[in-house]
N, C-alpha and C. Protein backbone atom coordinates (compact mmCIF):
# COMPACT_ATOMS: atom_id res chain seq x y z
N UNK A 1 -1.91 6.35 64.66
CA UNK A 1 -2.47 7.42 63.84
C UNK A 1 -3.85 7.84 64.33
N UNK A 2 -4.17 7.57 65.18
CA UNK A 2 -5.81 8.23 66.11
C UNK A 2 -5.10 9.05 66.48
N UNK A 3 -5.33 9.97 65.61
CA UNK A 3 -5.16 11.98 65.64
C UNK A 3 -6.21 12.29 65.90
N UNK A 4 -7.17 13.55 66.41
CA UNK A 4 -8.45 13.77 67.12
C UNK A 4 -9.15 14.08 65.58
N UNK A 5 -10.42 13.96 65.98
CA UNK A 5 -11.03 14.53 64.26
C UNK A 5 -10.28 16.20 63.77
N UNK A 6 -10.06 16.37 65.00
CA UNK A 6 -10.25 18.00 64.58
C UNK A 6 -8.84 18.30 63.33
N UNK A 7 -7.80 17.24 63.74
CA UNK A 7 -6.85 17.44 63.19
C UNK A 7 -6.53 16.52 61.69
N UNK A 8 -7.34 15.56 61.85
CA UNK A 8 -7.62 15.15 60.59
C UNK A 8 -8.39 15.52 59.55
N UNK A 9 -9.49 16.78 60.46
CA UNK A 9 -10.28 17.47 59.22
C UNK A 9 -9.49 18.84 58.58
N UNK A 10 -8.26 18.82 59.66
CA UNK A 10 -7.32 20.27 58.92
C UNK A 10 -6.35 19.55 58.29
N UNK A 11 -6.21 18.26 58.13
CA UNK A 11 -5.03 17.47 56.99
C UNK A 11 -5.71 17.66 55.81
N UNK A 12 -6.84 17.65 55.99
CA UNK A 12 -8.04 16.71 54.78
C UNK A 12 -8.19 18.11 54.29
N UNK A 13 -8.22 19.50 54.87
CA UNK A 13 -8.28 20.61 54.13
C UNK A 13 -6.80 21.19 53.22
N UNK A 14 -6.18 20.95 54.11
CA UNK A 14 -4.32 20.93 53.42
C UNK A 14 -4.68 20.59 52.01
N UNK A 15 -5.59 18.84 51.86
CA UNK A 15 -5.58 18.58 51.07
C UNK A 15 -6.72 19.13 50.25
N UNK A 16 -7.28 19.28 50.54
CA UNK A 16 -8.76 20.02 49.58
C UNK A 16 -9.21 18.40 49.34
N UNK A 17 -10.22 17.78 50.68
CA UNK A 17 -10.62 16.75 50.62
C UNK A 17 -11.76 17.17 51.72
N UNK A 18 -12.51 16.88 50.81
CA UNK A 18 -13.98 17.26 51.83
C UNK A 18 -14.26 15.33 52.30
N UNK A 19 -14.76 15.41 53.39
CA UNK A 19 -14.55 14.02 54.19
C UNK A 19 -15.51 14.23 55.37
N UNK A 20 -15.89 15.35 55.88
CA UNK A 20 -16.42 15.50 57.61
C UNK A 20 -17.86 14.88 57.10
N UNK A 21 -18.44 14.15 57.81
CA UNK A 21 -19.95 13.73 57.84
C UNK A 21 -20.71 14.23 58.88
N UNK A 22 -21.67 14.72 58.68
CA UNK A 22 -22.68 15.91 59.15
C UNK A 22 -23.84 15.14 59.42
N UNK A 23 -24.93 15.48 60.59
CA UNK A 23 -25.52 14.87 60.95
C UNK A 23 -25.86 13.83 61.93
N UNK A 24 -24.39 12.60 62.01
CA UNK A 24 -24.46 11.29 62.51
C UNK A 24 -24.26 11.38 64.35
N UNK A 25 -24.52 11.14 65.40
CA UNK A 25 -24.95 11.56 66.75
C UNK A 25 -23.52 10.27 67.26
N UNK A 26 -22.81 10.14 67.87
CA UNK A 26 -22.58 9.20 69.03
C UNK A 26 -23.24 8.57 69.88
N UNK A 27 -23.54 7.36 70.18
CA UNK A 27 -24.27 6.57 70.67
C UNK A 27 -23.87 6.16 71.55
N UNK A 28 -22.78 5.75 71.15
CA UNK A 28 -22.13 4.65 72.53
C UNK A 28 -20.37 4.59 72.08
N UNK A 29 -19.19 4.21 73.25
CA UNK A 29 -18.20 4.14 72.72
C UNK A 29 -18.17 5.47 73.36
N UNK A 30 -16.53 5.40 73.29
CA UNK A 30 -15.26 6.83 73.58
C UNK A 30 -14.21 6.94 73.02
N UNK A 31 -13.65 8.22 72.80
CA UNK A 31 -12.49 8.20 72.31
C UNK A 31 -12.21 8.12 70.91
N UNK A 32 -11.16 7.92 70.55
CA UNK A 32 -10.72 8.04 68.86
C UNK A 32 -10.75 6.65 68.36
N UNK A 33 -11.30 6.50 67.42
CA UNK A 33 -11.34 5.18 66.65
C UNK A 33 -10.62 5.72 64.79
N UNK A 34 -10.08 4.70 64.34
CA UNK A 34 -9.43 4.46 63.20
C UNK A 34 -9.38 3.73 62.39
N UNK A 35 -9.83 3.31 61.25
CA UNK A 35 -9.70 1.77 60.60
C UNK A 35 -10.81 1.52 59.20
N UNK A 36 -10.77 1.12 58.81
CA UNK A 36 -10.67 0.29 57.36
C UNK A 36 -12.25 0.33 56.89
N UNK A 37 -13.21 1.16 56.05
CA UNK A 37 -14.59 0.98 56.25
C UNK A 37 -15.08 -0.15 55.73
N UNK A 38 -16.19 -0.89 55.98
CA UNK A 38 -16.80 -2.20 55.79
C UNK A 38 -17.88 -1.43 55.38
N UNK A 39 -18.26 -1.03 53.91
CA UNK A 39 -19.65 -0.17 53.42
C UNK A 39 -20.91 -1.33 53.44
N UNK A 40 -21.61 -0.96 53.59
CA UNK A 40 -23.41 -2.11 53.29
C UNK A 40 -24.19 -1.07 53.01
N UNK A 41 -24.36 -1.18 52.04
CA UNK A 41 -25.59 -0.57 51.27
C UNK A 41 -26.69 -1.17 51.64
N UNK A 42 -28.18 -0.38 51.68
CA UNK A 42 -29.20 -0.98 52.51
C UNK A 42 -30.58 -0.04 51.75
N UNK A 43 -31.51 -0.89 51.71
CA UNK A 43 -32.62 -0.44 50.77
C UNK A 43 -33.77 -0.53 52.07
N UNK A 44 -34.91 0.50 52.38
CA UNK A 44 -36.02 0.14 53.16
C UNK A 44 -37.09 0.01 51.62
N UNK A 45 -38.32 -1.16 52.78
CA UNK A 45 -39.35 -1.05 51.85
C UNK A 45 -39.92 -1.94 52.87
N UNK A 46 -40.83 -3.27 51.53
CA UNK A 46 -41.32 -4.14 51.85
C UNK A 46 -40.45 -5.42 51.66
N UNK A 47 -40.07 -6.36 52.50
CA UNK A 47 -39.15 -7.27 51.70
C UNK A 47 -39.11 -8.67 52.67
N UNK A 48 -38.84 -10.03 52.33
CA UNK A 48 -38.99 -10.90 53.39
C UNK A 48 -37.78 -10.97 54.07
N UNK A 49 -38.53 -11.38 55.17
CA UNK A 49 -36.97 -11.22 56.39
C UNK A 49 -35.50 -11.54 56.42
N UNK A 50 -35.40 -12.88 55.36
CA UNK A 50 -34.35 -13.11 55.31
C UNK A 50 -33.17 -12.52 54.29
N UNK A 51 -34.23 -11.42 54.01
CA UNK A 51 -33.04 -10.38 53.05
C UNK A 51 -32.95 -9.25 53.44
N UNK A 52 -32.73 -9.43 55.52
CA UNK A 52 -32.49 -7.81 56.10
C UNK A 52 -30.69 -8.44 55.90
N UNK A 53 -30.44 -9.18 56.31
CA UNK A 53 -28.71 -9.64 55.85
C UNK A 53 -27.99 -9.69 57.06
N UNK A 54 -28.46 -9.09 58.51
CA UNK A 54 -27.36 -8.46 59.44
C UNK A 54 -26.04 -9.68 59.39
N UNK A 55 -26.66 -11.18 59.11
CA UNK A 55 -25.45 -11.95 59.33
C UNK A 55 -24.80 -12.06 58.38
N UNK A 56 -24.66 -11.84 57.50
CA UNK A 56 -24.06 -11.44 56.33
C UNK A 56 -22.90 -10.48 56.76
N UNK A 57 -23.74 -9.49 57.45
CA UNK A 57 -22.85 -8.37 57.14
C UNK A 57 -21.76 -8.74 58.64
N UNK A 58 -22.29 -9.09 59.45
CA UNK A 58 -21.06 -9.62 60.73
C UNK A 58 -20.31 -10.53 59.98
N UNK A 59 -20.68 -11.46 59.72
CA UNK A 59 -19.34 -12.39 59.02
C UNK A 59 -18.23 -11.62 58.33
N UNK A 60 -18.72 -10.49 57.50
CA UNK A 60 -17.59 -10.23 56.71
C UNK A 60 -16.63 -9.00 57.39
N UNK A 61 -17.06 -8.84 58.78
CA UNK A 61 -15.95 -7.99 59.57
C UNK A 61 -14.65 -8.81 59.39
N UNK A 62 -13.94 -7.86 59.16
CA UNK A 62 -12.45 -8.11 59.75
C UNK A 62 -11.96 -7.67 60.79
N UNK A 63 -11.33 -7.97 61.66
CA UNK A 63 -10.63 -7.10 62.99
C UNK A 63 -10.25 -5.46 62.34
N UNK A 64 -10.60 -4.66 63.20
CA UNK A 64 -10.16 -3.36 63.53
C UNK A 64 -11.41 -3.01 62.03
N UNK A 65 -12.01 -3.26 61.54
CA UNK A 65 -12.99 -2.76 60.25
C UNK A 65 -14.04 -1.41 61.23
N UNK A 66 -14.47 -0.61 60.44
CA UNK A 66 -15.33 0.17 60.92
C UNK A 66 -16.62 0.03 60.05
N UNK A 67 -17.60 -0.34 60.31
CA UNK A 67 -18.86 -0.92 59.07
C UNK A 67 -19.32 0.92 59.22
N UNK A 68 -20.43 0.83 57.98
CA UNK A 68 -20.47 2.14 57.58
C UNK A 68 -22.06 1.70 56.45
N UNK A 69 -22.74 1.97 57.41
CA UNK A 69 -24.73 1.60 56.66
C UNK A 69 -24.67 2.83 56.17
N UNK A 70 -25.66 2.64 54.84
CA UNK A 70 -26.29 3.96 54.14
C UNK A 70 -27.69 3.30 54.22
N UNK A 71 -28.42 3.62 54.99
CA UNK A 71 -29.82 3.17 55.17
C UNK A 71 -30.80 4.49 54.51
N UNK A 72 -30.06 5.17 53.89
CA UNK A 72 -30.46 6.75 53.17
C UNK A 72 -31.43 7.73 54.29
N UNK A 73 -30.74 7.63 55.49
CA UNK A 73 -30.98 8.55 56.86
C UNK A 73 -32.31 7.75 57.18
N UNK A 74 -33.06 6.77 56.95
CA UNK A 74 -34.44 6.48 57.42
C UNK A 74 -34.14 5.49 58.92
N UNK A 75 -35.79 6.03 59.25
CA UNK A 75 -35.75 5.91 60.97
C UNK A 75 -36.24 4.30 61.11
N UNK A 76 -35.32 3.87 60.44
CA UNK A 76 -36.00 2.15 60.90
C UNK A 76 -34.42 1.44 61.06
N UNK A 77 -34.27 0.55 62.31
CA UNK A 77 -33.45 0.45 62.95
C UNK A 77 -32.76 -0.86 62.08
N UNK A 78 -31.06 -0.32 62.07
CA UNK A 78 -30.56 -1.56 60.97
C UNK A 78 -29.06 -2.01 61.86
N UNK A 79 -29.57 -2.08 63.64
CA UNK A 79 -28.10 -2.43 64.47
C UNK A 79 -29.07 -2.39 65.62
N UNK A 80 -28.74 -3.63 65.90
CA UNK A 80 -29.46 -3.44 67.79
C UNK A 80 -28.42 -4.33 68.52
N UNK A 81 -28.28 -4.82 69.98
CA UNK A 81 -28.06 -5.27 70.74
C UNK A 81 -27.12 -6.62 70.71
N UNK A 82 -27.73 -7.40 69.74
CA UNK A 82 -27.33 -8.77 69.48
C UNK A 82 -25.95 -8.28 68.44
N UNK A 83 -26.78 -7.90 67.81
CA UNK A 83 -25.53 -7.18 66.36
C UNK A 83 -24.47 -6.18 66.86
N UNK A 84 -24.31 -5.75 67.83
CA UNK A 84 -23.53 -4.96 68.63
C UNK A 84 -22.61 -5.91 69.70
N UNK A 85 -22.62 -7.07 70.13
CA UNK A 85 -22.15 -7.98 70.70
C UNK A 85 -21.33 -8.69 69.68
N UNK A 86 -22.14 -9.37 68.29
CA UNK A 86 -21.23 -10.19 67.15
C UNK A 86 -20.54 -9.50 66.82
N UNK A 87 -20.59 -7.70 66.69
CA UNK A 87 -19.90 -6.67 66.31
C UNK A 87 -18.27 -7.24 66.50
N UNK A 88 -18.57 -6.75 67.91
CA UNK A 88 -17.20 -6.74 69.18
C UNK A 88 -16.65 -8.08 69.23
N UNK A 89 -17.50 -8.90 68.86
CA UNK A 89 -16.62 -10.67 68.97
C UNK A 89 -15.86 -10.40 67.52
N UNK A 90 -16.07 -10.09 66.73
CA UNK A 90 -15.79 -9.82 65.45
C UNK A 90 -14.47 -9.01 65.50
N UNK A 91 -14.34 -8.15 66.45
CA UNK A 91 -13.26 -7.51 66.23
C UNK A 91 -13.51 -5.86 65.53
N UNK A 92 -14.97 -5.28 65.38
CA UNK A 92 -15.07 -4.35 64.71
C UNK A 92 -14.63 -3.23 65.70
N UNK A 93 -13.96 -2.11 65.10
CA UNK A 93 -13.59 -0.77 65.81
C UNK A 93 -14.68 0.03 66.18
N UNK A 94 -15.64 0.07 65.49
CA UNK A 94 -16.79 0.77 65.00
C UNK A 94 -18.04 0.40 64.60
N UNK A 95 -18.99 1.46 64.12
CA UNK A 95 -20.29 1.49 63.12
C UNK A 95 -20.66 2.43 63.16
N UNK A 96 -20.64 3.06 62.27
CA UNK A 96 -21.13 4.45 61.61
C UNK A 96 -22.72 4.06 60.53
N UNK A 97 -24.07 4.61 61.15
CA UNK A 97 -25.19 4.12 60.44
C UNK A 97 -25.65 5.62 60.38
N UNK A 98 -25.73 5.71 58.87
CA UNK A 98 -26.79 6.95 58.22
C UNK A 98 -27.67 6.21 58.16
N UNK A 99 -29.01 5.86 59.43
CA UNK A 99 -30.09 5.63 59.35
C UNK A 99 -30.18 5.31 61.07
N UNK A 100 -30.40 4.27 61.59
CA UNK A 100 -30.86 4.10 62.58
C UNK A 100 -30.95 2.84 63.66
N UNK A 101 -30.33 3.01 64.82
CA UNK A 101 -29.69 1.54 65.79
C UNK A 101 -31.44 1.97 66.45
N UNK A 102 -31.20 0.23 67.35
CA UNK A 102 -32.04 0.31 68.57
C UNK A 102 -30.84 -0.69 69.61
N UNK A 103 -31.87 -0.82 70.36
CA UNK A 103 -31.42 -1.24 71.72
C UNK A 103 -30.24 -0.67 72.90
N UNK A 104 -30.50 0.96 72.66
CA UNK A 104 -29.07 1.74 72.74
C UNK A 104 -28.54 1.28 73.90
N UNK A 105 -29.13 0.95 75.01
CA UNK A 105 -28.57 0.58 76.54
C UNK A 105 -27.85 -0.86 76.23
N UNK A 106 -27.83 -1.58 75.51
CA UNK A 106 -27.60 -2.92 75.09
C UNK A 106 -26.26 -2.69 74.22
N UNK A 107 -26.14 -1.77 73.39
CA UNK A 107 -25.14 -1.30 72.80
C UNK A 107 -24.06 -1.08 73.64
N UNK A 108 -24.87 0.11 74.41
CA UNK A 108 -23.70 0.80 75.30
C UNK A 108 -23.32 0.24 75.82
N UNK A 109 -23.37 -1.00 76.43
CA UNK A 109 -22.83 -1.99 77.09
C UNK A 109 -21.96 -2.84 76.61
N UNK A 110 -21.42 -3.07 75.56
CA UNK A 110 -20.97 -3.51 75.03
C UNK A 110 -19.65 -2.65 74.42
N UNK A 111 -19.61 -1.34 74.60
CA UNK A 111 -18.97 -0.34 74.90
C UNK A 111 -18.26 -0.43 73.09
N UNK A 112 -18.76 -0.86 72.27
CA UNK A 112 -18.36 -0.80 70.83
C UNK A 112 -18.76 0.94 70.57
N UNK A 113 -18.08 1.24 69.80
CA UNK A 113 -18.19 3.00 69.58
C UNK A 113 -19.60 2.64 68.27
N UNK A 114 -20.33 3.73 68.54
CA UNK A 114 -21.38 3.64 67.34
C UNK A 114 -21.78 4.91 67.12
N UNK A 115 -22.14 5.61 66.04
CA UNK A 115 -22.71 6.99 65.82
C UNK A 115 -24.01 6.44 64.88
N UNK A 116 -24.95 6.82 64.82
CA UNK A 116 -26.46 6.52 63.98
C UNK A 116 -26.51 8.25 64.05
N UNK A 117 -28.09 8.14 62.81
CA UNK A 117 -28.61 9.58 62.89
C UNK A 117 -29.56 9.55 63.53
N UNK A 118 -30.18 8.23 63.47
CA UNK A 118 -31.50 8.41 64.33
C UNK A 118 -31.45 7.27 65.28
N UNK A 119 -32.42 6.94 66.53
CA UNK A 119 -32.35 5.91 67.35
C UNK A 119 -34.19 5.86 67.16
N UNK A 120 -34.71 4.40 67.40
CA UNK A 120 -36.23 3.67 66.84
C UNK A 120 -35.85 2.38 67.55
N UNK A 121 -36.87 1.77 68.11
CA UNK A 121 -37.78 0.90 68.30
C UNK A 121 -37.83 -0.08 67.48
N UNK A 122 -37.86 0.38 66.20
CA UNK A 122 -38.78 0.09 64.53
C UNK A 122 -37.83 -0.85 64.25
N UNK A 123 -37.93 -2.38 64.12
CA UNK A 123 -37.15 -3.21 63.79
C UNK A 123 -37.35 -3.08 61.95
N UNK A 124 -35.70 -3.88 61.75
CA UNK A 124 -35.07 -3.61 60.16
C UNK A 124 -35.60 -4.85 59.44
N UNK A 125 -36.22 -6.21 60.64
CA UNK A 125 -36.80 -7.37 59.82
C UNK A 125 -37.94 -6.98 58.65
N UNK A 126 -38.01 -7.27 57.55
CA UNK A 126 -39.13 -6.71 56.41
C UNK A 126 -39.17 -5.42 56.14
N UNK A 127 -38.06 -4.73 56.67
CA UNK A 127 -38.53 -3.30 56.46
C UNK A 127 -37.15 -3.16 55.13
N UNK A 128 -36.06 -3.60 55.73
CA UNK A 128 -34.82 -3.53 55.00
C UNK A 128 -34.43 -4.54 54.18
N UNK A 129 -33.81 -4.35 53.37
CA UNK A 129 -32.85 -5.37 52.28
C UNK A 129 -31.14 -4.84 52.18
N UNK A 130 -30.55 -5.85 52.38
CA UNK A 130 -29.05 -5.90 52.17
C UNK A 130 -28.67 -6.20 50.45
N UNK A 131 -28.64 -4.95 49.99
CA UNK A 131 -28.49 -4.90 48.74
C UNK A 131 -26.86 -4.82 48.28
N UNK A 132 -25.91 -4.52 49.79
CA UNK A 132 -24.29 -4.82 49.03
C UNK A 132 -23.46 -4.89 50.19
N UNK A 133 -22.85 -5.77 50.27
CA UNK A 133 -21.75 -5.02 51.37
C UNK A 133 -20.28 -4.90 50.49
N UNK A 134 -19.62 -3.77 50.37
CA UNK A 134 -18.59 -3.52 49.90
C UNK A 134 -18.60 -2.84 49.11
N UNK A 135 -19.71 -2.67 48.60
CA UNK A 135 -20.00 -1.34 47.43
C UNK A 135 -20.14 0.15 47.95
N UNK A 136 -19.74 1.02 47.07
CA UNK A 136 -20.29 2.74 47.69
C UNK A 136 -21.23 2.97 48.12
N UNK A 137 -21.28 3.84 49.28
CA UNK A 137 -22.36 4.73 49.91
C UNK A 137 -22.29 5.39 50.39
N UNK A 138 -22.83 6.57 50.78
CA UNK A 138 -23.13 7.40 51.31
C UNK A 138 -23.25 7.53 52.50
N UNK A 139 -22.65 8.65 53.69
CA UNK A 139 -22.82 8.33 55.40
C UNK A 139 -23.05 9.71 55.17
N UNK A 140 -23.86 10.64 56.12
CA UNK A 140 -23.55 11.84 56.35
C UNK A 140 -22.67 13.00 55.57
N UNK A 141 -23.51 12.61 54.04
CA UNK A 141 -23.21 13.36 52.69
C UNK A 141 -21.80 13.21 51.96
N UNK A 142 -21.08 12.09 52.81
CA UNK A 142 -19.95 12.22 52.55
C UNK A 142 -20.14 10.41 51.65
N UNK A 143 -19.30 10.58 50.27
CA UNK A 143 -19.52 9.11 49.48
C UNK A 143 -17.95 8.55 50.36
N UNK A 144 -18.14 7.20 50.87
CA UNK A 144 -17.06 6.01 51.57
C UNK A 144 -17.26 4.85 50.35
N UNK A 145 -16.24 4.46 50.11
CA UNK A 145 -15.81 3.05 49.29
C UNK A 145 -14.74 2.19 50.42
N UNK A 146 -14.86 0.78 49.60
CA UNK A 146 -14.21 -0.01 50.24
C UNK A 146 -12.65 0.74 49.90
N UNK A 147 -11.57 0.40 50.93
CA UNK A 147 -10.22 0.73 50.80
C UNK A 147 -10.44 2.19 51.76
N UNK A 148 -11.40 2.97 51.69
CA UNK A 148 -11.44 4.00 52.28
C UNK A 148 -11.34 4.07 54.12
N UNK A 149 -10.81 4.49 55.00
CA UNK A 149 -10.81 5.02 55.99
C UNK A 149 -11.37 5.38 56.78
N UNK A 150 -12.03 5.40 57.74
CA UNK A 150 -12.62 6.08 58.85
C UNK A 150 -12.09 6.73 59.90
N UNK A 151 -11.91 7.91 60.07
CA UNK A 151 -11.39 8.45 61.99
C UNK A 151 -12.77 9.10 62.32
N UNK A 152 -12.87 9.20 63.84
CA UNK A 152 -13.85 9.44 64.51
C UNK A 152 -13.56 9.64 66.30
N UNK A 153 -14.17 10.55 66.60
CA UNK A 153 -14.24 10.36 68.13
C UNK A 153 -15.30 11.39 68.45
N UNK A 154 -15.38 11.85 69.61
CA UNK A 154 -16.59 12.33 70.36
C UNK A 154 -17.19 14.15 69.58
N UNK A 155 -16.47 14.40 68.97
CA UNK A 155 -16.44 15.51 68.03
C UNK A 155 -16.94 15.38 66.59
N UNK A 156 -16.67 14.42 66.22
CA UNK A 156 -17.23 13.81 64.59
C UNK A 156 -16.54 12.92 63.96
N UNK A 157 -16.93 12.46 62.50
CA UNK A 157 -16.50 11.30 61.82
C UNK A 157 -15.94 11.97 60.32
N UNK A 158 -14.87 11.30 60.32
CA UNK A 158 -14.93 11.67 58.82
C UNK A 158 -14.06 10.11 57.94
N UNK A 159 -14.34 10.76 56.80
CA UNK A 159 -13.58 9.51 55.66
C UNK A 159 -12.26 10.28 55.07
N UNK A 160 -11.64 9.34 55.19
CA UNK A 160 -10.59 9.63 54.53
C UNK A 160 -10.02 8.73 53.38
N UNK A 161 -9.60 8.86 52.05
CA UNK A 161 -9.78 8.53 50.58
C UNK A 161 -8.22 7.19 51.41
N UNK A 162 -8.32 6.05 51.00
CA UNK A 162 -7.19 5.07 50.96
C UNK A 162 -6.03 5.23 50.84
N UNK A 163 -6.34 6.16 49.60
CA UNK A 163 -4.66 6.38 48.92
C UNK A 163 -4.46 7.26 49.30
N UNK A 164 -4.77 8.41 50.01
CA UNK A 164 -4.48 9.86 50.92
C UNK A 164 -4.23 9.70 51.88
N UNK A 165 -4.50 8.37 53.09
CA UNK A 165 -4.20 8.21 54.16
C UNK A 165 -2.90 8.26 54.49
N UNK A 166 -1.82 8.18 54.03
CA UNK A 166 -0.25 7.89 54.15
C UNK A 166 -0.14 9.72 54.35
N UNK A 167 -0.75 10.44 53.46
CA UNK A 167 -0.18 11.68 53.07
C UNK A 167 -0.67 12.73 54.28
N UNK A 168 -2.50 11.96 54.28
CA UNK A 168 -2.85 13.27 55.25
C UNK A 168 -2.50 12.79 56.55
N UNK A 169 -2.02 11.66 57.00
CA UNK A 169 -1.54 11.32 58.64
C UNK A 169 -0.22 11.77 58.66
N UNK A 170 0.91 12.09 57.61
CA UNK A 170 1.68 13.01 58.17
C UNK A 170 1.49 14.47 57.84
N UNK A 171 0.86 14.62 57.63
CA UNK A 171 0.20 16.51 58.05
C UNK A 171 -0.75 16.56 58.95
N UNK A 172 -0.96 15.20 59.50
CA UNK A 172 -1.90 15.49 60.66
C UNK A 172 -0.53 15.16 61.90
N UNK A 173 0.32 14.83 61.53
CA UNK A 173 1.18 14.52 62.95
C UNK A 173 1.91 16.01 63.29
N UNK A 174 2.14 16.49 62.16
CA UNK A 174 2.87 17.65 61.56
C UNK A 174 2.01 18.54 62.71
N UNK A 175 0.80 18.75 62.54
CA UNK A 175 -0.83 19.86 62.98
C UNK A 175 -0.06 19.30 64.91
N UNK A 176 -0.73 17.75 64.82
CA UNK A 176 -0.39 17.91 66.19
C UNK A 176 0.51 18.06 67.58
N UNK A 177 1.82 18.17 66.75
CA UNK A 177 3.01 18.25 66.88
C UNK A 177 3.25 20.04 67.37
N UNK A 178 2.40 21.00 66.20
CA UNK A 178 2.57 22.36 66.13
C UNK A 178 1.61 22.37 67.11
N UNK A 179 0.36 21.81 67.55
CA UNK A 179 -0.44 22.15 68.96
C UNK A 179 -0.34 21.48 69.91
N UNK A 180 0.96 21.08 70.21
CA UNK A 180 0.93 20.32 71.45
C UNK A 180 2.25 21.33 71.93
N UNK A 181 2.80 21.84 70.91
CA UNK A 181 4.04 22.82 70.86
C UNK A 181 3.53 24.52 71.88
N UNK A 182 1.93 24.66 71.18
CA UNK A 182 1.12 25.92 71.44
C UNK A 182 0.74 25.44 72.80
N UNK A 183 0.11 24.84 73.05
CA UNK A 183 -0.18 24.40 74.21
C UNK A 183 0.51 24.49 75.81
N UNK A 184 1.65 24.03 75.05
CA UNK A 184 2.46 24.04 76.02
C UNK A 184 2.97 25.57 76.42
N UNK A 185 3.36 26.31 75.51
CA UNK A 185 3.63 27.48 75.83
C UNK A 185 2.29 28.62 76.51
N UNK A 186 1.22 28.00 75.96
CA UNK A 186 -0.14 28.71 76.79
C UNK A 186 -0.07 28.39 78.21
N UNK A 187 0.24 27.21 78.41
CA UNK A 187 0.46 26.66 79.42
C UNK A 187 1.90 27.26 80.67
N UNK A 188 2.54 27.49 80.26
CA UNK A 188 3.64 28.15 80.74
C UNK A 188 3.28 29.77 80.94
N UNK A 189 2.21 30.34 80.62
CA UNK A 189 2.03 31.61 80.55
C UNK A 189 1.78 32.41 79.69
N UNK A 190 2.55 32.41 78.51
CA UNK A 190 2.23 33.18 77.21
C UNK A 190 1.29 33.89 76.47
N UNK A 191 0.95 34.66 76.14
CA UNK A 191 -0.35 34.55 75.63
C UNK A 191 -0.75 34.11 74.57
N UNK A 192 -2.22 34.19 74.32
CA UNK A 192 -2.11 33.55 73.05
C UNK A 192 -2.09 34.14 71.82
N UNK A 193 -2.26 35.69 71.60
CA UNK A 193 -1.44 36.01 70.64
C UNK A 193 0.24 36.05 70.22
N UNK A 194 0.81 35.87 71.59
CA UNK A 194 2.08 35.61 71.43
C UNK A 194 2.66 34.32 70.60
N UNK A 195 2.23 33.71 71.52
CA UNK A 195 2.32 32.45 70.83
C UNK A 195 2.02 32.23 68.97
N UNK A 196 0.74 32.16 69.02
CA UNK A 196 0.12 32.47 67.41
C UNK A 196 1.08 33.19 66.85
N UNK A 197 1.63 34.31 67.40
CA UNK A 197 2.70 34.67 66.19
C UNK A 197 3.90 34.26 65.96
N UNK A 198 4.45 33.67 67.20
CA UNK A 198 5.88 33.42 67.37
C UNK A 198 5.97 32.17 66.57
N UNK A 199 4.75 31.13 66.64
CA UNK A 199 4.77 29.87 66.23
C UNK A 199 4.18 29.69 64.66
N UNK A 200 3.98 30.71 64.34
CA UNK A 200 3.10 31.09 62.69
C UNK A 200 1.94 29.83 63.09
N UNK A 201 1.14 29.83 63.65
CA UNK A 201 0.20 28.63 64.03
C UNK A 201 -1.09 29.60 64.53
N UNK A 202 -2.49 28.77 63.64
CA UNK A 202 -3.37 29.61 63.73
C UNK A 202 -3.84 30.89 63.07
């Protein structure tokens, strides 16, 4: 079911499900990712170190999980290098952070897919508190709960609701089925108003 975003954000309209998250950059990673969100809610301030949580929050990956920070877009870094390695031993697909990674060359190496809004220097020790993992939050205006979904690739991220996933992945197979159909006939010559009409597509 890694359908491209583009076609999961025209399932998600079928459905009248707003889901696309706005804002969040690609970091590192390729390609389409899919899978299960791991939410952590995350507070900046003043706070002692041992309540930034990151090991907390690696332990409770499951294989194929996509974690999903609401650091409420601030530029202080809550994923670097080390945490991008336990990531991938972990088995995570992903990390989607509304707020902010460091160590991006360290990441990228590790070739785990990651989107942040911002990239800093600014370590998350005393700055952050791990106030939930598994509870709601917020990514790129869009609210994710546990049970909820993630697709993503080099185009954008979106959420998709748990219990909608069954429904909108076959109207997304449906979408890519009808453009792989268009394609092909562009491809053969056709034009593309021809096509568009012959195929009611578009």
């Amino acid at each position: 079911m890694k359908f491209a975003s583009a076609t999961w954000s025209d399932a998600l309209d079928q459905l009248r499900i707003r889901g696309v998250m706005e804002g969040l950059v690609l970091r590192s990673g390729a390609g389409s990712i899919l899978g299960p969100a791991l939410t952590v809610k995350e507070t900046t301030g003043e706070f002692p170190v041992e309540e930034f949580g990151i090991a907390n929050v690696i332990e409770a990956i499951t294989p194929g999980a996509i974690l999903v920070f609401d650091v409420g877009g601030e530029a202080i870094s809550t994923f670097g290098g080390l945490a991008a390695i336990a990531a991938r031993n972990k088995g995570a697909s992903g990390v989607i952070i509304d707020g902010a990674c460091r160590d991006l060359a360290e990441i990228q190496n590790t070739g785990l897919w990651l989107a942040s809004r911002r990239l800093t220097p600014l370590s998350g020790k005393g700055r952050i508190k791990t106030e939930a993992i598994g509870a709601p939050v917020t990514a790129g205006g869009i609210e994710v709960k546990l049970g909820d979904f993630i697709a993503a690739d080099e185009t954008g991220i979106l959420r998709i609701p748990g219990d909608r996933l069954r429904e909108a992945a076959e109207i997304a197979h449906q979408l890519q089925s009808r453009d792989e159909i268009f394609a092909k006939a562009l491809r053969a010559g056709e034009s593309f108003r021809a096509a568009a009409d012959r195929l009611k597509h578009l």
